[in-house]
Protein backbone atom coordinates (compact mmCIF):
# COMPACT_ATOMS: atom_id res chain seq x y z
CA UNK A 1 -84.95 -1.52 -88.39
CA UNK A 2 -82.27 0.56 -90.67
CA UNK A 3 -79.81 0.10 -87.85
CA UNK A 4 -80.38 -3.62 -87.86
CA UNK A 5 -79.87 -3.74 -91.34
CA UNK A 6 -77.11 -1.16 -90.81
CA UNK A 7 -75.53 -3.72 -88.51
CA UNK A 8 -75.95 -6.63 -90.62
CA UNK A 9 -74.05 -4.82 -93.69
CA UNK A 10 -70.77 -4.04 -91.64
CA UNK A 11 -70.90 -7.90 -90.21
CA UNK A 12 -71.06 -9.16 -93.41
CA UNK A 13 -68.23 -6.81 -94.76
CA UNK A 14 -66.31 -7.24 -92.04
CA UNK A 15 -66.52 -10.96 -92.06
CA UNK A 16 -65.90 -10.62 -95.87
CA UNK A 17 -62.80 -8.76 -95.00
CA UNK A 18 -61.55 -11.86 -92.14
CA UNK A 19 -61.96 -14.20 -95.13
CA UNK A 20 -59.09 -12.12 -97.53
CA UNK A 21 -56.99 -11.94 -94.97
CA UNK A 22 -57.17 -15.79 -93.94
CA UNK A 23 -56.63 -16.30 -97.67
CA UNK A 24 -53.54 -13.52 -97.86
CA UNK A 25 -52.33 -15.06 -94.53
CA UNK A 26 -52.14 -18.98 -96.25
CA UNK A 27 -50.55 -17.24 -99.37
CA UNK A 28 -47.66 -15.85 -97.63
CA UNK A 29 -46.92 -18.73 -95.17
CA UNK A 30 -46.97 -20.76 -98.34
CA UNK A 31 -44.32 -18.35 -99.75
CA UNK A 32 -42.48 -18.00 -96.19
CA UNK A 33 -42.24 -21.89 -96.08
CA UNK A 34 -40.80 -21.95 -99.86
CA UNK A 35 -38.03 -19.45 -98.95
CA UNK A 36 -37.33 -21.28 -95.99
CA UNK A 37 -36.48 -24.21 -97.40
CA UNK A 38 -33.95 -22.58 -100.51
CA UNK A 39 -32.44 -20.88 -97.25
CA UNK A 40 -32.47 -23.91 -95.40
CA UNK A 41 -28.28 -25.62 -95.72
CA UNK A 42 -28.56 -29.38 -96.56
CA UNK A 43 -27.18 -31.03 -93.33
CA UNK A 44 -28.33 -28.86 -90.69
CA UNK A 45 -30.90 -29.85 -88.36
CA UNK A 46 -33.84 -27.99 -87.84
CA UNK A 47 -34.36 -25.43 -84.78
CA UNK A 48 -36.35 -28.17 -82.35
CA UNK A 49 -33.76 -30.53 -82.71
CA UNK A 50 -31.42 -28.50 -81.86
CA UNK A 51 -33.20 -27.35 -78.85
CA UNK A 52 -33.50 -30.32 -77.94
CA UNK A 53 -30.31 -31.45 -77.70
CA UNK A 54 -29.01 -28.04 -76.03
CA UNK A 55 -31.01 -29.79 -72.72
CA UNK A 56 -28.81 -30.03 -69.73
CA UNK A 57 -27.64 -33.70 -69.87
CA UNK A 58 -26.69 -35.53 -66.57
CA UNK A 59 -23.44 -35.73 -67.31
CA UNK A 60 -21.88 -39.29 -65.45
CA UNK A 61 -18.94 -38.93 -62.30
CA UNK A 62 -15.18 -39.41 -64.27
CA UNK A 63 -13.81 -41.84 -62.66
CA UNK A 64 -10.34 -41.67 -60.84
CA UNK A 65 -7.90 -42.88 -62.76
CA UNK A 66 -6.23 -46.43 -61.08
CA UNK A 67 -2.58 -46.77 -59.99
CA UNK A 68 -0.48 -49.81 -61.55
CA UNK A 69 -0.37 -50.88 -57.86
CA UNK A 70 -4.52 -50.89 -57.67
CA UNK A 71 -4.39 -52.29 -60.90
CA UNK A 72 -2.48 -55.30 -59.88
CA UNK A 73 -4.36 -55.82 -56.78
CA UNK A 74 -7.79 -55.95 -58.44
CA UNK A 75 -6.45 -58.69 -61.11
CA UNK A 76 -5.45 -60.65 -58.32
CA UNK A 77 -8.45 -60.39 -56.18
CA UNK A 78 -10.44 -61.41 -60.07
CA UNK A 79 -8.29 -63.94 -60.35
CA UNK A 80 -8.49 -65.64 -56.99
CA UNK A 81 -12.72 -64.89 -57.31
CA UNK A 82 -12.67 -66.97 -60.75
CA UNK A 83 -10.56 -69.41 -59.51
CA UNK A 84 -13.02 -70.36 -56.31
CA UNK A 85 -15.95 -70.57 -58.92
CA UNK A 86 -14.14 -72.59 -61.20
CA UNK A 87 -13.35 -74.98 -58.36
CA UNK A 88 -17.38 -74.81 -57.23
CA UNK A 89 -18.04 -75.32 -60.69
CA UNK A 90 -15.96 -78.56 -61.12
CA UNK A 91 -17.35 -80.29 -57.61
């Protein structure tokens, strides 16, 4: 019987002691959160963002660059293609 009651005493303290702490815990994340944000620069993006963007992109193949003489021979080939639709176009 006394060690039940024994028992109940140190639960109660102890849970007594859980509920400061919660209560000390809130207080300073309140007061981390404040500091944070007079540290915090205006303009800069927060930490997730940024982590986010870091992500390896799949970056796209450059593409060779053309000679004037490719060039040349792709207008042509455009132009004779727009020219046959044109004259489907007009039957």
């Amino acid at each position: 019987m006394k060690s039940q009651k024994a028992l109940e005493r140190a639960l109660k303290a102890l849970e007594a002691e859980r509920d400061r702490m919660d209560s000390q815990r809130q207080k300073l994340d309140g007061q981390i959160a404040a500091i944070r944000a007079m540290v915090r620069r205006p303009g800069r993006r927060p930490a997730a963002v940024v982590a986010a963007a870091a992500a390896p992109v799949k970056r796209r193949r450059k593409r060779k660059p053309m000679s004037p003489a490719q060039k040349k021979a792709l207008s042509e080939a455009m132009k004779r293609r727009w020219a046959e639709r044109k004259k489907k176009a007009a039957k």
